[in-house]
PDB file of N, CA and C in Angstrom:
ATOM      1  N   UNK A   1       0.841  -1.156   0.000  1.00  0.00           N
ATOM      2  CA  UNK A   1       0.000   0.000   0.000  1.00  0.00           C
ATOM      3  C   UNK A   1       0.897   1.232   0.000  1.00  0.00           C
ATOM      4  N   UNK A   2       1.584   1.366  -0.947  1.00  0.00           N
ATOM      5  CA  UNK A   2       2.621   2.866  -1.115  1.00  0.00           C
ATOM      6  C   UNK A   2       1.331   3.864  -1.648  1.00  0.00           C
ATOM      7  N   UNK A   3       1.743   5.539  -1.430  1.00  0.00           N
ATOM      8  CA  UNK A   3       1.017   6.240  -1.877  1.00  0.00           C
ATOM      9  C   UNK A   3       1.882   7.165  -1.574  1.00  0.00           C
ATOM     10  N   UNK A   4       1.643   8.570  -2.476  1.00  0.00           N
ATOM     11  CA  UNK A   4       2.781   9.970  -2.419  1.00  0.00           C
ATOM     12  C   UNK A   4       1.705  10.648  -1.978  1.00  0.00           C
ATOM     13  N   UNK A   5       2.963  11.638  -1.535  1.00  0.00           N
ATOM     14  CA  UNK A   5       2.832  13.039  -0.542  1.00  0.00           C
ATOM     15  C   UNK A   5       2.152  13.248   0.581  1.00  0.00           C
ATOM     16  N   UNK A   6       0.836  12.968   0.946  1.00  0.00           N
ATOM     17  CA  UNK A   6       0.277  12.734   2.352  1.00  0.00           C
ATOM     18  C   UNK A   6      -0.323  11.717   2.404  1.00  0.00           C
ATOM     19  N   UNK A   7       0.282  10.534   3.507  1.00  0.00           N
ATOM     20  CA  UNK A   7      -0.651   9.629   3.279  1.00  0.00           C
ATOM     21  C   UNK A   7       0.410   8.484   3.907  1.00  0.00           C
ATOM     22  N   UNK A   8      -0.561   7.472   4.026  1.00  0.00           N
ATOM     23  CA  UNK A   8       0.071   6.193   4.729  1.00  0.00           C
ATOM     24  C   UNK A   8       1.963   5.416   3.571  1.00  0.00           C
ATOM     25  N   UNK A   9       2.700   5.153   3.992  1.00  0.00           N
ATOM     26  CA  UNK A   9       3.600   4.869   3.059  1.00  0.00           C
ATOM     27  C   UNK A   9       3.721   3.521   2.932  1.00  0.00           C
ATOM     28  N   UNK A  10       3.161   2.594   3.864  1.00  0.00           N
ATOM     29  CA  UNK A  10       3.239   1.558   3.412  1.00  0.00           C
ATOM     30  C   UNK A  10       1.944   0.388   4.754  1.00  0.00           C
ATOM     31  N   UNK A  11       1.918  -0.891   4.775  1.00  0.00           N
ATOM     32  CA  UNK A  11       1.087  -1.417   5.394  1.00  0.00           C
ATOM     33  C   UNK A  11       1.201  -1.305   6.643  1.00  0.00           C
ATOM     34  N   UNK A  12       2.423  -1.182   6.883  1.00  0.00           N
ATOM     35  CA  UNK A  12       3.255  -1.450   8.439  1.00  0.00           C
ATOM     36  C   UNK A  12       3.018  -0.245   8.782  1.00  0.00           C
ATOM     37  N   UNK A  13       2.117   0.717   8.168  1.00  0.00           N
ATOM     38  CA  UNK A  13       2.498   2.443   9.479  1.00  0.00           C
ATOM     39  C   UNK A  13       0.735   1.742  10.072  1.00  0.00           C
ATOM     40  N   UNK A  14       0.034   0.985   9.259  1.00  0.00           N
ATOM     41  CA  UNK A  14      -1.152   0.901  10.143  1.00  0.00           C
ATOM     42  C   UNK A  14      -1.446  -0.065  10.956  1.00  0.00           C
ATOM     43  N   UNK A  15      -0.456  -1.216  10.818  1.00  0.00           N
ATOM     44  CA  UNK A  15       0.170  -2.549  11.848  1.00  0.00           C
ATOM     45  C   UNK A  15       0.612  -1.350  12.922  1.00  0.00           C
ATOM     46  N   UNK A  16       1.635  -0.694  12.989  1.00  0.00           N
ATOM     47  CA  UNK A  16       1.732  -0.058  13.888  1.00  0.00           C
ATOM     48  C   UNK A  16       1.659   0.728  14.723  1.00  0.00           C
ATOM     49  N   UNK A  17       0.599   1.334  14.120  1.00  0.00           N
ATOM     50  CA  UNK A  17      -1.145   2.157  14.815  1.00  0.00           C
ATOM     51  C   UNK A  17      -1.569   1.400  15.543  1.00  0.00           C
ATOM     52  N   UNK A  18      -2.212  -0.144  15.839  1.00  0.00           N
ATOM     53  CA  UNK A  18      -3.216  -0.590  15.972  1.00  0.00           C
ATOM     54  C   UNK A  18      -1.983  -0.933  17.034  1.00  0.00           C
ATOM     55  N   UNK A  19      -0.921  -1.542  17.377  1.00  0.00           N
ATOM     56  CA  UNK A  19      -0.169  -2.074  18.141  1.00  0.00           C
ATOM     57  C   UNK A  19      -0.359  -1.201  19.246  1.00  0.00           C
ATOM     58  N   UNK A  20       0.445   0.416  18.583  1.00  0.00           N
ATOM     59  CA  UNK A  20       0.524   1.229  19.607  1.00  0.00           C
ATOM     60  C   UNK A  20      -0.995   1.384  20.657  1.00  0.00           C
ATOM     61  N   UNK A  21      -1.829   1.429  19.689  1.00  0.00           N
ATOM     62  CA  UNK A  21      -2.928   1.487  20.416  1.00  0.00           C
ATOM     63  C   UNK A  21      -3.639   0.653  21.718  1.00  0.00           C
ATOM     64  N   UNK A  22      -2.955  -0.950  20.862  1.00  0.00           N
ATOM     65  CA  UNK A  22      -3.084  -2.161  22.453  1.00  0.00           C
ATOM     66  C   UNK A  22      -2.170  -1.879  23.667  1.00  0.00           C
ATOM     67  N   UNK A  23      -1.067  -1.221  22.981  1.00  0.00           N
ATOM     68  CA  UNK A  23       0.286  -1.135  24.277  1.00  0.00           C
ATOM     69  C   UNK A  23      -0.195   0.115  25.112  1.00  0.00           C
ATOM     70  N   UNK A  24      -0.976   1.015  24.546  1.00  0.00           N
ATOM     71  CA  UNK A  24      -2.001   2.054  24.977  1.00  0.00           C
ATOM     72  C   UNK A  24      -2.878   1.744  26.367  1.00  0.00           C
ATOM     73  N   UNK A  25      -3.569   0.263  25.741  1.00  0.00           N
ATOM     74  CA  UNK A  25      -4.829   0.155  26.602  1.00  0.00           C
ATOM     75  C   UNK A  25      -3.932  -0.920  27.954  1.00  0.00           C
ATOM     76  N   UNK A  26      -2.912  -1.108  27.759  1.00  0.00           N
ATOM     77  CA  UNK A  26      -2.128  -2.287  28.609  1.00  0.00           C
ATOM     78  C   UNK A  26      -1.674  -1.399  29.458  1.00  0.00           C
ATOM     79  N   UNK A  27      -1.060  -0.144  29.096  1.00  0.00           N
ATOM     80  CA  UNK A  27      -0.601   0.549  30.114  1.00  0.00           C
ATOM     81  C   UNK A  27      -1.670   1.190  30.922  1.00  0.00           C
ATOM     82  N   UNK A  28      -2.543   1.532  30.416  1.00  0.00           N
ATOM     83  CA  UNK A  28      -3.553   2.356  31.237  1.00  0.00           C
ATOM     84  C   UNK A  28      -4.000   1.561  32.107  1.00  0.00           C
ATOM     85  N   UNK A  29      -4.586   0.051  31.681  1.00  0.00           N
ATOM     86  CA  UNK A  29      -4.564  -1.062  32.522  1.00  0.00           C
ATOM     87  C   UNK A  29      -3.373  -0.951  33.935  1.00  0.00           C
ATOM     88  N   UNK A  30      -2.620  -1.213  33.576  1.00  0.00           N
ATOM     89  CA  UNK A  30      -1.295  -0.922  34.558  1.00  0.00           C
ATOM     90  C   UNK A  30      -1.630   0.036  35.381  1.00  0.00           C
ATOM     91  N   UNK A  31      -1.538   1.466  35.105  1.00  0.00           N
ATOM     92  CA  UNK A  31      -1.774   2.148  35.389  1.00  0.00           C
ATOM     93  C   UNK A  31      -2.532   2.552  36.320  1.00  0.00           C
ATOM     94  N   UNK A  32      -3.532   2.123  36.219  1.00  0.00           N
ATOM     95  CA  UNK A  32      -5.132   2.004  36.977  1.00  0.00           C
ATOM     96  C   UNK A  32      -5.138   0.894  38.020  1.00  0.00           C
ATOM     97  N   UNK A  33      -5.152  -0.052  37.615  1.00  0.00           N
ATOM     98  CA  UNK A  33      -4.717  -1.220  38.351  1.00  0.00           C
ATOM     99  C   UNK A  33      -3.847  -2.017  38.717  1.00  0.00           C
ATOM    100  N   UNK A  34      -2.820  -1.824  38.651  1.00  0.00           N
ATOM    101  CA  UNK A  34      -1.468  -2.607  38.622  1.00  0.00           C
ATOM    102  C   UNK A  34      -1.236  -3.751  37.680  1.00  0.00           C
ATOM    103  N   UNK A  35      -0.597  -4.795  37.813  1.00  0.00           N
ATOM    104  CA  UNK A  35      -0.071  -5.912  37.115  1.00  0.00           C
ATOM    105  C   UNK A  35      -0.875  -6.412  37.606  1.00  0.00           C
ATOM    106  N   UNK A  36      -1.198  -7.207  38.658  1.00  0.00           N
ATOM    107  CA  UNK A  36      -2.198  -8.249  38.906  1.00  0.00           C
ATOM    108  C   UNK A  36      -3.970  -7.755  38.883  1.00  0.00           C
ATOM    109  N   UNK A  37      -4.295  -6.319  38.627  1.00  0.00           N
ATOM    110  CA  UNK A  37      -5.559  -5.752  38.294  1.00  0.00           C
ATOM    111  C   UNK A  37      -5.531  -5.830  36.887  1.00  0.00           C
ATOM    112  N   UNK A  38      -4.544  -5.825  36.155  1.00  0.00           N
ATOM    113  CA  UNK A  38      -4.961  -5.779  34.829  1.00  0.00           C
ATOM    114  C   UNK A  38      -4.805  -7.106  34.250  1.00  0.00           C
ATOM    115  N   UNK A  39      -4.087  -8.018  34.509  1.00  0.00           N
ATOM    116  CA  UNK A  39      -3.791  -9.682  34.355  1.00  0.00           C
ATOM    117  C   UNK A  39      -5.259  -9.627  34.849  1.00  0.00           C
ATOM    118  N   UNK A  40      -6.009  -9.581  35.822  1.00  0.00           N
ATOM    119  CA  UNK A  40      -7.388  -9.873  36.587  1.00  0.00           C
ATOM    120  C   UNK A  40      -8.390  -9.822  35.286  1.00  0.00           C
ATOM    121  N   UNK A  41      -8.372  -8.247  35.160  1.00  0.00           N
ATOM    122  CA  UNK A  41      -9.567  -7.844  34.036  1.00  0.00           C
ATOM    123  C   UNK A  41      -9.077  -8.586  32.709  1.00  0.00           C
ATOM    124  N   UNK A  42      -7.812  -8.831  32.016  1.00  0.00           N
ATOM    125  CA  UNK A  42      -7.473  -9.437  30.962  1.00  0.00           C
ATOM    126  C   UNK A  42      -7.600 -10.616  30.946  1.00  0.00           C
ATOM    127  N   UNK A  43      -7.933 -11.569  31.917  1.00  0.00           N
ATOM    128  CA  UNK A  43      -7.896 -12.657  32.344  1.00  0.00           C
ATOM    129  C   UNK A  43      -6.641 -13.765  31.930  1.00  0.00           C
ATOM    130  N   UNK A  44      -5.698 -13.021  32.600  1.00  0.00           N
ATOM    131  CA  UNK A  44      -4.138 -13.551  31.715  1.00  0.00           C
ATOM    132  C   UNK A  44      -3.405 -13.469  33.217  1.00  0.00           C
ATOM    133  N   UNK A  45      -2.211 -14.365  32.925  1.00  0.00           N
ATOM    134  CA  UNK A  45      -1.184 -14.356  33.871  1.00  0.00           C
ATOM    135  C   UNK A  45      -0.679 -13.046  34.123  1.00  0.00           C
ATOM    136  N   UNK A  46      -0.209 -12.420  35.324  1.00  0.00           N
ATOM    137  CA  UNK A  46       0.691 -11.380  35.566  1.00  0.00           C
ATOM    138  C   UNK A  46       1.552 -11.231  35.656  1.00  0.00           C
ATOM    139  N   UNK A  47       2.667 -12.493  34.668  1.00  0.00           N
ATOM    140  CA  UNK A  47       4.082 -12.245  34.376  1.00  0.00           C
ATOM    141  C   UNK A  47       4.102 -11.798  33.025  1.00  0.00           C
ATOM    142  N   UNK A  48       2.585 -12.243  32.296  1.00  0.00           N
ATOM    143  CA  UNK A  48       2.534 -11.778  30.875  1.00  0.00           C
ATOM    144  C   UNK A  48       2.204 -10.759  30.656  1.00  0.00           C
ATOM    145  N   UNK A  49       1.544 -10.036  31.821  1.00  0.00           N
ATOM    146  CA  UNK A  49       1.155  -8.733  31.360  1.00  0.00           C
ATOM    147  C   UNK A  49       2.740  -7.714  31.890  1.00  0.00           C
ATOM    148  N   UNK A  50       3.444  -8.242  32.844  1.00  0.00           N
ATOM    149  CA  UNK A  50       4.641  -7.481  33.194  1.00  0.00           C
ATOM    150  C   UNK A  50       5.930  -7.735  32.045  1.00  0.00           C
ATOM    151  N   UNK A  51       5.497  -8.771  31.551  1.00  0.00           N
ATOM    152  CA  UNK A  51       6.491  -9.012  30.581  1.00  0.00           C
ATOM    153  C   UNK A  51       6.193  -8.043  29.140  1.00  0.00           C
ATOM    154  N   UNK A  52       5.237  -7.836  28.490  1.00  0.00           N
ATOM    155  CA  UNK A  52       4.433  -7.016  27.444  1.00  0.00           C
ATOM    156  C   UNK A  52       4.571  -5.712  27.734  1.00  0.00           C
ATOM    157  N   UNK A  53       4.598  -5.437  29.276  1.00  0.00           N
ATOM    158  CA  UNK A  53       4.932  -3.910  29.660  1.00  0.00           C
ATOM    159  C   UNK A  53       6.268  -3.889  29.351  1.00  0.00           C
ATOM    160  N   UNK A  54       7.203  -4.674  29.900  1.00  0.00           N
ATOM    161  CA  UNK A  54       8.353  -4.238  30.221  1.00  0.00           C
ATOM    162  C   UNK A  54       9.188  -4.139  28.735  1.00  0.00           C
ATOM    163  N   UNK A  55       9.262  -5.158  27.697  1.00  0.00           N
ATOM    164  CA  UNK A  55       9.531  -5.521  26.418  1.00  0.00           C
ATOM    165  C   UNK A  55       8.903  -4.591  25.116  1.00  0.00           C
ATOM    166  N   UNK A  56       7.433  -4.201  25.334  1.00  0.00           N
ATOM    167  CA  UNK A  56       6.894  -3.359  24.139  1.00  0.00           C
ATOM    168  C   UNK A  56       6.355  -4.919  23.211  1.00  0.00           C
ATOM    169  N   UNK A  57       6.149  -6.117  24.029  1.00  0.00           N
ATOM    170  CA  UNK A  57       5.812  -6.785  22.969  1.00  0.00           C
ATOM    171  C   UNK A  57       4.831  -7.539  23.308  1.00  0.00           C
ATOM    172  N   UNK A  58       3.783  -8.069  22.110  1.00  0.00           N
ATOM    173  CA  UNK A  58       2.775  -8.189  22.478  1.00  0.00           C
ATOM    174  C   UNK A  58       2.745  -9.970  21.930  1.00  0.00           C
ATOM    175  N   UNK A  59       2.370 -11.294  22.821  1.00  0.00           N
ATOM    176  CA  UNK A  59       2.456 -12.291  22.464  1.00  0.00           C
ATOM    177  C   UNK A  59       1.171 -12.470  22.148  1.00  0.00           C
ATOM    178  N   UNK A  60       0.546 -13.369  21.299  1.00  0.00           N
ATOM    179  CA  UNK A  60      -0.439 -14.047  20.913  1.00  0.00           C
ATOM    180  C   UNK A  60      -1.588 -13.687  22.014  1.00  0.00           C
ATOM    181  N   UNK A  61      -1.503 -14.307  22.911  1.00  0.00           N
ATOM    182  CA  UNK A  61      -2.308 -14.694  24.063  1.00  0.00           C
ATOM    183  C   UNK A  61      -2.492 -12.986  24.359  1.00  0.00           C
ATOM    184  N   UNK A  62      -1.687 -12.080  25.010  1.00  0.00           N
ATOM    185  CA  UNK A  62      -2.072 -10.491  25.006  1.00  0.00           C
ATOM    186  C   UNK A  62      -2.700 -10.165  24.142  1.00  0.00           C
ATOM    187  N   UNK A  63      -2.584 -10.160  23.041  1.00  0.00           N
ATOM    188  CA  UNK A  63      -2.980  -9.598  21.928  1.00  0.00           C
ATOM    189  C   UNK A  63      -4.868  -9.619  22.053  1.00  0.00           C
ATOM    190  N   UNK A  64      -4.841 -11.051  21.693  1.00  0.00           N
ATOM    191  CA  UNK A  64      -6.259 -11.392  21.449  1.00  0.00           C
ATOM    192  C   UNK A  64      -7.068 -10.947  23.253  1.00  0.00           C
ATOM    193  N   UNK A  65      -5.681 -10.786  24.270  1.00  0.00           N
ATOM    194  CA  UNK A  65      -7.134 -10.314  25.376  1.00  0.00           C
ATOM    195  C   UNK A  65      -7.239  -8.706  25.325  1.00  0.00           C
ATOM    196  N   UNK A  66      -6.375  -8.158  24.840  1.00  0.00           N
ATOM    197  CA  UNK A  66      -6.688  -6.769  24.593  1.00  0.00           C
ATOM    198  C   UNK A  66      -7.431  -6.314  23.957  1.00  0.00           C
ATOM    199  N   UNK A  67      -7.269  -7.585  22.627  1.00  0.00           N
ATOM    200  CA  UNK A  67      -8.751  -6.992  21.617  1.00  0.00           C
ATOM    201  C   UNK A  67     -10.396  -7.504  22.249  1.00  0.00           C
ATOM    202  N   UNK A  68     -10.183  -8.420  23.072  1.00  0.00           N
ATOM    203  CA  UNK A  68     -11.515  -8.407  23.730  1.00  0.00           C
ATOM    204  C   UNK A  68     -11.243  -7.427  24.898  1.00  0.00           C
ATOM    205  N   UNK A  69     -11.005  -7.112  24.874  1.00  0.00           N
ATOM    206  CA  UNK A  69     -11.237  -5.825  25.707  1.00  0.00           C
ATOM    207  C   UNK A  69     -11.743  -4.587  25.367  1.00  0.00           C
ATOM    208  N   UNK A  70     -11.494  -4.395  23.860  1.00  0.00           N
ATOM    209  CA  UNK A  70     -11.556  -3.633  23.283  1.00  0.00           C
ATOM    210  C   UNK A  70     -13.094  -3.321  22.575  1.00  0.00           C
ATOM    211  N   UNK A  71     -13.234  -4.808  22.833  1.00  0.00           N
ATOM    212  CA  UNK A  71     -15.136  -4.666  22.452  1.00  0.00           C
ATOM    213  C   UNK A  71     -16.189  -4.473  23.225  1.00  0.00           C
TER     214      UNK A  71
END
């Protein structure tokens, strides 16, 4: 998906919109509730959610509970 002068330059600027946006809702999670409040509401371990904080990376299993979260 290339395009000139204003505008997205390729697929990966909107892969990495949508990322930033989960690492968004993980921290606020954090944030609000700590590691084991947001592992709680995500219904995920709280080494995975400290590990995703700490790294910037999002495994399988995060992923898909953020996007239900998201609905």
């Amino acid at each position: 998906m290339k395009t000139t002068g204003h505008g997205i330059e390729d697929s990966k600027d909107v892969e990495n919109m949508y990322h930033m946006r989960l690492m968004t809702l993980l921290q606020e999670l954090v944030r609000e509730h700590g590691y084991r409040g947001a592992a709680r509401a995500l219904e995920i371990d709280q080494r995975t959610v400290a590990e995703s904080t700490r790294t910037g990376r999002l495994s399988r299993r995060m992923r898909e509970a953020l996007e239900r979260a998201l609905r």
